[in-house]
Protein backbone atom coordinates (compact mmCIF):
# COMPACT_ATOMS: atom_id res chain seq x y z
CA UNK A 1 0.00 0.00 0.00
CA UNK A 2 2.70 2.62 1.17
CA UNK A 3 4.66 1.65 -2.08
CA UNK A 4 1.82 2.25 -4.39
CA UNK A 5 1.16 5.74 -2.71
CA UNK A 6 4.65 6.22 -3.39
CA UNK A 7 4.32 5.22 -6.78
CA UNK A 8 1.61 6.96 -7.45
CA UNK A 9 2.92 10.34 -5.97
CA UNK A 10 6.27 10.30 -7.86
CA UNK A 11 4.33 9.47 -11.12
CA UNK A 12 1.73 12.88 -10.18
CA UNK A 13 5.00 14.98 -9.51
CA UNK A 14 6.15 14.42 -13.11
CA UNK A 15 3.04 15.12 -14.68
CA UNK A 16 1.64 17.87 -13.01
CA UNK A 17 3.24 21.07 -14.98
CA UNK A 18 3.83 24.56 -14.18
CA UNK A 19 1.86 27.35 -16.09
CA UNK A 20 3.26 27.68 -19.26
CA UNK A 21 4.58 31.57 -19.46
CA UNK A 22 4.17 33.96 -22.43
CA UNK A 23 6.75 36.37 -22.27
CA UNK A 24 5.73 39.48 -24.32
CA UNK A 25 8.93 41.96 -25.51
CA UNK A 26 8.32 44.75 -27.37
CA UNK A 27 10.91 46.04 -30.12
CA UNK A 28 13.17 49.40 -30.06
CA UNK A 29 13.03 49.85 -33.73
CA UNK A 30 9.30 49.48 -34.23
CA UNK A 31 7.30 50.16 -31.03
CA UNK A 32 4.08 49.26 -32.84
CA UNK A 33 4.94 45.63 -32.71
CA UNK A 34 5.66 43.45 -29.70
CA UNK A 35 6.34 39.34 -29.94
CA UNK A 36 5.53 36.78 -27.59
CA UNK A 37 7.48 33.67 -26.94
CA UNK A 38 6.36 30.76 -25.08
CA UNK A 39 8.88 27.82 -23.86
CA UNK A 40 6.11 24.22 -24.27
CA UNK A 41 9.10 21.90 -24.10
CA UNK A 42 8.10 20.20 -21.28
CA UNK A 43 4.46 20.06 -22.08
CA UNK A 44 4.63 17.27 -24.64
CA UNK A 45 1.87 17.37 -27.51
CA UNK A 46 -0.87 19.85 -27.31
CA UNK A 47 -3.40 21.59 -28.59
CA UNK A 48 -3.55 25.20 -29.23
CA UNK A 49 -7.34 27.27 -29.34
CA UNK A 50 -7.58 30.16 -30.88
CA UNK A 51 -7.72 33.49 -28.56
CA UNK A 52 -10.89 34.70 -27.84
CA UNK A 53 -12.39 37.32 -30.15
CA UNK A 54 -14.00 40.29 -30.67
CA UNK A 55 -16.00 42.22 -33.75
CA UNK A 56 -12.68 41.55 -35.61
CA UNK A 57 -11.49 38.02 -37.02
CA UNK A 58 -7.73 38.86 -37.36
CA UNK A 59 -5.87 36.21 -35.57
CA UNK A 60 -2.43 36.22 -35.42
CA UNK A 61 0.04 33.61 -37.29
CA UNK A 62 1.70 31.32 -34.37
CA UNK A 63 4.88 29.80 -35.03
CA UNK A 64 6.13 26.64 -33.55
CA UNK A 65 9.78 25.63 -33.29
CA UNK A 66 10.23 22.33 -33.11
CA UNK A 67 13.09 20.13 -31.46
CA UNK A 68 14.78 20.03 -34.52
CA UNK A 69 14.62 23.43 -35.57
CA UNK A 70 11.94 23.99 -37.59
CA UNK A 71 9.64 26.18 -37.62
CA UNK A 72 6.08 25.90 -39.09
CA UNK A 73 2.41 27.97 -38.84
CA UNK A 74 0.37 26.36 -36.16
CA UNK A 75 -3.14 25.05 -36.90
CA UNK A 76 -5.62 25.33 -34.00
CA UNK A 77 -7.36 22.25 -32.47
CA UNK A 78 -4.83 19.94 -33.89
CA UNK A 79 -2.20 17.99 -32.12
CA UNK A 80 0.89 19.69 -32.34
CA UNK A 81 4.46 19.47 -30.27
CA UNK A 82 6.80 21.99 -30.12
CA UNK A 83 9.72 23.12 -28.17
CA UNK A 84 8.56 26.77 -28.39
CA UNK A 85 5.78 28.86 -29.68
CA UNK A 86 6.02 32.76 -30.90
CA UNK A 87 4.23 35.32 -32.88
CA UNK A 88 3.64 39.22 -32.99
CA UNK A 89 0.90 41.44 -31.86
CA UNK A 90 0.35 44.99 -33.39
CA UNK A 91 -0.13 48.16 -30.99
CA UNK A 92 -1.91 51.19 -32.60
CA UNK A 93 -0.34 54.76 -31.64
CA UNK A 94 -2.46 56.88 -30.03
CA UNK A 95 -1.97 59.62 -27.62
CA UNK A 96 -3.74 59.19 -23.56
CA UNK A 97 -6.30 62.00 -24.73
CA UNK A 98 -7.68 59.20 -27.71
CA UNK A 99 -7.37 56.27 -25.71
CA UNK A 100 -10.67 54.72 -25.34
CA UNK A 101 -10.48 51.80 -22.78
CA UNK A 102 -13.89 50.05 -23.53
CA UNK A 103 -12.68 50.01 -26.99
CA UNK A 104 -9.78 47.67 -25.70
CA UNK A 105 -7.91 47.70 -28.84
CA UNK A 106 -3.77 46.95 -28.34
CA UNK A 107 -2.49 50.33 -27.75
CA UNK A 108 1.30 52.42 -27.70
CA UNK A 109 1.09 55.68 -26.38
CA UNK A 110 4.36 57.07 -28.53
CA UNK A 111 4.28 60.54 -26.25
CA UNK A 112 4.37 58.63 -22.97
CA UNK A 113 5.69 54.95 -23.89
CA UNK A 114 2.94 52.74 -22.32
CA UNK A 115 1.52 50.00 -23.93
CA UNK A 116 -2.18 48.31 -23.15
CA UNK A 117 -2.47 44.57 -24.51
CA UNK A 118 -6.03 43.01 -24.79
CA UNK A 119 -6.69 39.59 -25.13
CA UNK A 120 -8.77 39.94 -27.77
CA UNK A 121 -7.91 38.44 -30.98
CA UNK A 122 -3.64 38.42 -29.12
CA UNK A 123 -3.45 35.87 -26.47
CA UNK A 124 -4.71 32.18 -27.32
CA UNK A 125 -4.93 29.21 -25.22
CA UNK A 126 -3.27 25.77 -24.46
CA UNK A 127 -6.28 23.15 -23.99
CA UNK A 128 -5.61 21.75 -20.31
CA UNK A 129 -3.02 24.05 -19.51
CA UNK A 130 -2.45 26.97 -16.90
CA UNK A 131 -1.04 30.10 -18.64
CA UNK A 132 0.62 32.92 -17.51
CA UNK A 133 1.11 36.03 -19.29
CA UNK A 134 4.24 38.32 -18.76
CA UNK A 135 4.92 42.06 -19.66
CA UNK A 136 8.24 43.01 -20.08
CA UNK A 137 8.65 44.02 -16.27
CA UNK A 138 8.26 40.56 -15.85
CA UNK A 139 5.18 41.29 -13.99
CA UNK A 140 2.75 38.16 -14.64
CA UNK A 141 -0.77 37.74 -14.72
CA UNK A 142 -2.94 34.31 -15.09
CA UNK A 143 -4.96 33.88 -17.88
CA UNK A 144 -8.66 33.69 -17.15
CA UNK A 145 -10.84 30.91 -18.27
CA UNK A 146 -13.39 31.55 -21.22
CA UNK A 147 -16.37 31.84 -18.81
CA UNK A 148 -14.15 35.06 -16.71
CA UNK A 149 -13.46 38.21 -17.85
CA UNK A 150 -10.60 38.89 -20.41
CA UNK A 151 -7.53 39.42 -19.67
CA UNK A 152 -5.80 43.23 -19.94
CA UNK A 153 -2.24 43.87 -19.49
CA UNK A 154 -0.52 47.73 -19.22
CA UNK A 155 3.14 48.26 -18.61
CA UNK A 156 5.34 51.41 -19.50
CA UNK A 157 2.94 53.50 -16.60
CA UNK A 158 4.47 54.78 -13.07
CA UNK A 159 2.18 52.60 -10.67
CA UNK A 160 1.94 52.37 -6.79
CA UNK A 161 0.76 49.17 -4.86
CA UNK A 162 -1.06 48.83 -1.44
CA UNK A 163 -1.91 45.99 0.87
CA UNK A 164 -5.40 45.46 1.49
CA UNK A 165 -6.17 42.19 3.31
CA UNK A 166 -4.55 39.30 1.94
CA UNK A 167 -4.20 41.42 -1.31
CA UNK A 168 -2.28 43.57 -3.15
CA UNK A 169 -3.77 46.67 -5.31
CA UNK A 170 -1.44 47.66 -8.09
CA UNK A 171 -2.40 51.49 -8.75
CA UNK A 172 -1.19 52.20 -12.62
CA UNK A 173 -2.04 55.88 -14.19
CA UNK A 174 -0.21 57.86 -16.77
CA UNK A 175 -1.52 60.83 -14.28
CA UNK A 176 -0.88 59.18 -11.31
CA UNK A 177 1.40 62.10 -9.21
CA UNK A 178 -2.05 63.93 -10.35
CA UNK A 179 -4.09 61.52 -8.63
CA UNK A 180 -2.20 61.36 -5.49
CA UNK A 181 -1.72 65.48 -5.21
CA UNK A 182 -5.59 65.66 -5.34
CA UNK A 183 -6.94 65.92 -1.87
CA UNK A 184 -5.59 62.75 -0.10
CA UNK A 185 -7.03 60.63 -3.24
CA UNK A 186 -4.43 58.01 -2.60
CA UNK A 187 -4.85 57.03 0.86
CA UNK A 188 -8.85 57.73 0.42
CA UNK A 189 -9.06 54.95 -2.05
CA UNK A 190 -6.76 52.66 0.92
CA UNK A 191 -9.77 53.25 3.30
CA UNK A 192 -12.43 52.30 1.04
CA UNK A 193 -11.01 49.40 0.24
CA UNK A 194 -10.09 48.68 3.44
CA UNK A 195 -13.68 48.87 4.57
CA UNK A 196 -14.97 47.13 1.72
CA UNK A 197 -12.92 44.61 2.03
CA UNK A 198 -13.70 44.06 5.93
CA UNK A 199 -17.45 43.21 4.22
CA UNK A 200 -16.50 41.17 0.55
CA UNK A 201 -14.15 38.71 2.13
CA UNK A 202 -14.74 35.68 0.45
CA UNK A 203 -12.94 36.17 -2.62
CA UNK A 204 -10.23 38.44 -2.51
CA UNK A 205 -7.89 37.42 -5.69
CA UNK A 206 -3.99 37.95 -4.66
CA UNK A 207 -3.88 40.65 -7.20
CA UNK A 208 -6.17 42.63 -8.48
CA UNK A 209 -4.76 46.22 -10.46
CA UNK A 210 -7.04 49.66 -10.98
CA UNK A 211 -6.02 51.53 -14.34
CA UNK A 212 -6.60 55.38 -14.89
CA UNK A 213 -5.57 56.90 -18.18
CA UNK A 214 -6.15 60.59 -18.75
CA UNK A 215 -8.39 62.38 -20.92
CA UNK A 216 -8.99 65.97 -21.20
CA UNK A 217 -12.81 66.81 -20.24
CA UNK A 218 -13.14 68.79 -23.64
CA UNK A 219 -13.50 65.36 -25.15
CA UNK A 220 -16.76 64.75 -23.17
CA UNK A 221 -17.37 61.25 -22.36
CA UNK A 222 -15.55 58.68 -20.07
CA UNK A 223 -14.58 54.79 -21.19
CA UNK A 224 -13.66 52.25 -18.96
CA UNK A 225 -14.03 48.44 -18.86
CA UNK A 226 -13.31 45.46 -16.74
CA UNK A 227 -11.19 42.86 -17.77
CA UNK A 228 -10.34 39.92 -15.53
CA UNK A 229 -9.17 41.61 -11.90
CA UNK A 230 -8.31 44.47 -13.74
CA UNK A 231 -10.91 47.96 -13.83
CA UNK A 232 -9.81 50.19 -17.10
CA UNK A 233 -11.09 54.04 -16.87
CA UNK A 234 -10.16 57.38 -17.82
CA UNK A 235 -9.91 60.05 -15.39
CA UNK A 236 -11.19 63.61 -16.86
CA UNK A 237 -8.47 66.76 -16.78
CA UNK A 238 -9.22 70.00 -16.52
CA UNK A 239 -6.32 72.41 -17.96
CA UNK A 240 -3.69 69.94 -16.12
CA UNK A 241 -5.66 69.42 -13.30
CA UNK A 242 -8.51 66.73 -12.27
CA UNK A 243 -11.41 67.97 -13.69
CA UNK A 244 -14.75 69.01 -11.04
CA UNK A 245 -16.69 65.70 -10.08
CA UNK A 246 -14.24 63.65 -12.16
CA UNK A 247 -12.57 62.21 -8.32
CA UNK A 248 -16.03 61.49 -6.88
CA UNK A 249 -16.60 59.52 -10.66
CA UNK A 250 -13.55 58.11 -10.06
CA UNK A 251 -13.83 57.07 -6.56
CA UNK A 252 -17.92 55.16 -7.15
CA UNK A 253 -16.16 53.46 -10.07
CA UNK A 254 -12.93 51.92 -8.34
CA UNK A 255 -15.31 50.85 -5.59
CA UNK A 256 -18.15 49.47 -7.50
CA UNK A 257 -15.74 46.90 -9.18
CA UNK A 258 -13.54 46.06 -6.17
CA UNK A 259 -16.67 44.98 -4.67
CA UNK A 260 -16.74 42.50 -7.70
CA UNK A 261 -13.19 41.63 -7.25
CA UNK A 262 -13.83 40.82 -3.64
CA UNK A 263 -16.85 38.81 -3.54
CA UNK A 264 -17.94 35.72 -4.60
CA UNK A 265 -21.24 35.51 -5.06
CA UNK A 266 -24.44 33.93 -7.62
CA UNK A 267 -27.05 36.97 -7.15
CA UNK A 268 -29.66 38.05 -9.77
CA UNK A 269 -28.06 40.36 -11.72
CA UNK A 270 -30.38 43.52 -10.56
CA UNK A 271 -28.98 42.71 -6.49
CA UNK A 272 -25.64 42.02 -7.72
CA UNK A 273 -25.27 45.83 -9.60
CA UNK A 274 -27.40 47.16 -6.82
CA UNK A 275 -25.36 46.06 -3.89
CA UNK A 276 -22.01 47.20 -5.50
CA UNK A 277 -23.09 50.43 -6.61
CA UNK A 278 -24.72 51.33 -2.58
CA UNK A 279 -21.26 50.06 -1.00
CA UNK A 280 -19.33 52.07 -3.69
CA UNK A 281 -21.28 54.87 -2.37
CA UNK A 282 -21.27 53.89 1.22
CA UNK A 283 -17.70 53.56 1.44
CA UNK A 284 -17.25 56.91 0.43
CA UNK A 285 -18.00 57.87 3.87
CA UNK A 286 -14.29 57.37 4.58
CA UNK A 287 -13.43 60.25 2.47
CA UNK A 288 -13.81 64.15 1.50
CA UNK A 289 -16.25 63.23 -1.16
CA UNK A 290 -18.98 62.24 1.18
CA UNK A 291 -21.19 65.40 0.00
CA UNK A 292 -23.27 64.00 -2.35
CA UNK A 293 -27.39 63.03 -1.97
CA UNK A 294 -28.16 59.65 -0.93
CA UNK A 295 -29.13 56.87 -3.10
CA UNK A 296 -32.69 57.01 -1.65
CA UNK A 297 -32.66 60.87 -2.63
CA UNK A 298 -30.71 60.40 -5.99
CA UNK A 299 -33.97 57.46 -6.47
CA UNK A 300 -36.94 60.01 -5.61
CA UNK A 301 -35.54 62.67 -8.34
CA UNK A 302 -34.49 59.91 -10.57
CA UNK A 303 -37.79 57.88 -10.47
CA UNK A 304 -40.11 61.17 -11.70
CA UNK A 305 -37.03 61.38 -15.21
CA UNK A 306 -37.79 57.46 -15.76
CA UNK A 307 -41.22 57.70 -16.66
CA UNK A 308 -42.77 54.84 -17.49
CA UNK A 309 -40.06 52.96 -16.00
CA UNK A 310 -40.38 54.25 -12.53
CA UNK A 311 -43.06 52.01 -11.24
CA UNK A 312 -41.09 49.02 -12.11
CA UNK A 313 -39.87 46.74 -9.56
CA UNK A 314 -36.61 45.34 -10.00
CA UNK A 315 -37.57 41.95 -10.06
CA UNK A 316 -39.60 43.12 -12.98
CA UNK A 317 -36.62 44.92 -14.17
CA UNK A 318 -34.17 41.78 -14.16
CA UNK A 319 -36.52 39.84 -16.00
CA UNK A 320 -36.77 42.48 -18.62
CA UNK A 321 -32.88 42.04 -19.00
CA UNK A 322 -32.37 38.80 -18.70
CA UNK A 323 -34.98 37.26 -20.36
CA UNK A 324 -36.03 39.81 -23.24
CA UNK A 325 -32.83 41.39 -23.01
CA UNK A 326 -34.63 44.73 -23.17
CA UNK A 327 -31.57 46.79 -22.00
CA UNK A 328 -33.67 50.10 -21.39
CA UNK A 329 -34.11 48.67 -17.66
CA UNK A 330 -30.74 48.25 -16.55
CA UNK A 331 -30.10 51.77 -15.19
CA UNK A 332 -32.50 51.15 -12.40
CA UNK A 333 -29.79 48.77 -11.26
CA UNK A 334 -27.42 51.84 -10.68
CA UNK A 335 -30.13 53.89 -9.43
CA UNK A 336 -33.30 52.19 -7.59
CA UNK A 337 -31.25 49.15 -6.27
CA UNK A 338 -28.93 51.50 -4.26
CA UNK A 339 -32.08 53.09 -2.90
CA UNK A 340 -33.52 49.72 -1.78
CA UNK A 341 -29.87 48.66 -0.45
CA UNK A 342 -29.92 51.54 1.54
CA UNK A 343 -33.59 51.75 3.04
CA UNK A 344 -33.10 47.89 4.15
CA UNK A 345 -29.41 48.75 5.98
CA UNK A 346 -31.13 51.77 7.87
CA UNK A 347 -33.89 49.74 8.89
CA UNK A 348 -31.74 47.18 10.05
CA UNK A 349 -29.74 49.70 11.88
CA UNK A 350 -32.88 51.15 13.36
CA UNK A 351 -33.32 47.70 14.59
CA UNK A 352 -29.59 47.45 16.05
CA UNK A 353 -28.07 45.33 12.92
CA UNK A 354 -26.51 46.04 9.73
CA UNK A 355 -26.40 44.93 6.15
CA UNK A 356 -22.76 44.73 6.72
CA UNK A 357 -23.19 41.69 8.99
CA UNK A 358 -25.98 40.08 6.70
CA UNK A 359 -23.57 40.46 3.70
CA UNK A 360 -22.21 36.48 4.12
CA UNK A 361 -26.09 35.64 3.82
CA UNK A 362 -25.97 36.92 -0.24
CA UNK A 363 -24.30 33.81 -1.56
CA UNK A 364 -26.84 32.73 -3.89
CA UNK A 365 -30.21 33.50 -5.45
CA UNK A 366 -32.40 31.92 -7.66
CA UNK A 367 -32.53 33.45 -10.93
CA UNK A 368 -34.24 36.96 -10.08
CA UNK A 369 -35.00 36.65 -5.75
CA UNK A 370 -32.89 37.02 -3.12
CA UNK A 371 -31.81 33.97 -1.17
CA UNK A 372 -34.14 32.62 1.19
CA UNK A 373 -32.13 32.37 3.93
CA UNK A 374 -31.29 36.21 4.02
CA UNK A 375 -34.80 37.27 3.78
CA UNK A 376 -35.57 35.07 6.39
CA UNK A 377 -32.53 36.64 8.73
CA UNK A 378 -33.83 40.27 7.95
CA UNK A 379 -38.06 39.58 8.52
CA UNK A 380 -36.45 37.94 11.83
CA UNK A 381 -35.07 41.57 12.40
CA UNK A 382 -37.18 44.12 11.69
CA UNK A 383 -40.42 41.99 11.46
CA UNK A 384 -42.53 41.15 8.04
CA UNK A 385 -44.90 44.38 7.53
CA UNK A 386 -41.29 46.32 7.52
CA UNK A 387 -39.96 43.96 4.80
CA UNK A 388 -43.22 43.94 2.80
CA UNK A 389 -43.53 47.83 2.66
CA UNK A 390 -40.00 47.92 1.67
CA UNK A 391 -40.50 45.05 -1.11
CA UNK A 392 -43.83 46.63 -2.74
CA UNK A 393 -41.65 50.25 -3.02
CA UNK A 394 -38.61 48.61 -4.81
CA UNK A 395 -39.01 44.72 -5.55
């Protein structure tokens, strides 16, 4: 018996591999291109899928060196062996006042000399095998599944990193002494994400980084996206300096997706975006931006603009999405379900509890309720007329 564990454990320890690595370099004599090499000696045959796409079909050509030198194009989904794989990715030039994150297109900023690679159409996959992917600061990220978010990597940019739980924050911005110069931004972001994180415990990834890339407010709209424990956004200027509102943007943005970093949880979508979007705002409390009207307020001005959508619950409103994808209802994730987040906390609290306690109890709904078990926790609290009033106004 104790030889065939033996056995058995030598024969796992030689075929169990480590995560193959894709080491991306980018050249001095053409900036616009970058290659990526991969050593899969030790991987034996394998299959290569193509990377995940979007609008655009241009994949890239992949090269595989074999053990004897050669070198051939590699054909996805077939069998294949090779002792290393490499091919090139194109960056477009563009200056931080184009850049669009949610367009998540491979960028070089020529001005600046930061690059932004998107999995998109760059980065494919080895069938049954862990992948990490490596900027040229040797600073590696895993690759996500197909099911998880993609994956966005940014080098070139001055960044700052912070401890927050078990975690680390990497802080990246092409304005980033701007950021920290603006009214104790920096260590205002390291409290509310030290609260949140005291509530959205169960999930905390090692690593999760928060991008900012400028753009001057005279281009009028803000982009930003969220790739796989990464959150993408611009931060508005103003003449060199942070434009008005564009921190207390800023701030509700970086917060609503940390919450999503930091939990792990199956809710319908309409309590998922509602819950992140109240702590976001909650957790400004820790900061000099805590000025602005209450999601209950911003809901009674907000409901009157919605008109016909107003009177509909956000039950109704999930549906709506979900099912008919009719994506007209989706702001009154943003806007009623932070309302209905925060009357249920300050009835709790009138009843000596707190949503921040019950938080452990939103593991998973059904498909558009809230889990059974934390409705029955908070009619056990402040009693079932309470929850029913507060159900008919928002649910």
């Amino acid at each position: 018996m104790i030889r065939s564990l033996i056995v058995t454990l030598a024969w796992l320890s030689f075929s169990t591999h480590a995560a193959v690595k894709y080491q991306i370099t980018t050249h001095d004599t053409d900036p616009k291109q970058g290659t990526i090499k991969a050593d899969t000696s030790d991987i034996g045959a394998f299959q290569l899928s193509k990377p995940r796409t979007t609008s655009s079909s241009e994949l890239p050509d992949i090269q595989c060196l074999s053990n004897n030198g050669q070198s051939t194009i590699v054909s996805f989904d077939s069998p294949i062996s090779c002792r290393q794989l490499s091919w090139t990715v194109n960056f477009e030039a563009k200056t931080s006042n184009e850049f669009e994150p949610a367009q998540q297109v491979n960028t070089y900023e020529p001005n600046e000399g930061w690059y932004f690679l998107s999995e998109w159409n760059s980065l494919p996959t080895i069938q049954g095998q862990d992948i990490e992917v490596c900027d040229p600061d040797n600073i590696c990220s895993a690759m996500p599944n197909s099911n998880q978010p993609p994956l966005f990597v940014v080098w070139g940019m001055p960044y700052e990193q912070m401890n927050i739980g078990a975690s680390t924050v990497v802080v990246k911005s092409n304005a980033l002494s701007l950021l920290k110069s603006n009214r104790s931004w920096f260590q205002n972001l390291t409290q509310q994400l030290d609260y949140l994180s005291t509530i959205f415990n169960d999930k905390q990834p090692h690593q999760w980084q928060l991008i900012y890339f400028s753009k001057d407010k005279s281009q009028r709209n803000v982009s930003g996206a969220t790739g796989y424990n990464t959150l993408l956004s611009n931060v508005l200027t103003d003449k060199g300096a942070c434009a008005k509102d564009s921190m207390f943007h800023l701030a509700k943005v970086t917060a609503h997706e940390s919450v999503h970093f930091m939990g792990s949880r199956s809710l319908p979508v309409w309590a998922e975006e509602g819950l992140a979007e109240y702590y976001a705002i909650k957790s400004l409390q820790f900061t000099d931006l805590n000025n602005k009207p209450s999601p209950v307020k911003n809901w009674e001005k907000a409901s009157k603009e919605f008109q016909h959508l107003g009177n509909v619950g956000l039950i109704e409103a999930g549906k709506k999405v979900s099912i008919e994808n009719d994506m007209q209802y989706y702001p009154l994730f943003y806007v009623k379900g932070p309302a209905f987040w925060q009357t249920l906390d300050e009835q709790l609290q009138a009843n000596q509890s707190s949503l921040d306690t019950l938080v452990p109890l939103l593991q998973t709904g059904n498909d558009f309720n809230l889990p059974e078990a934390f409705v029955n926790q908070i009619i056990g609290i402040i009693g079932n007329d309470k929850w029913q009033e507060i159900s008919l106004a928002y649910l």
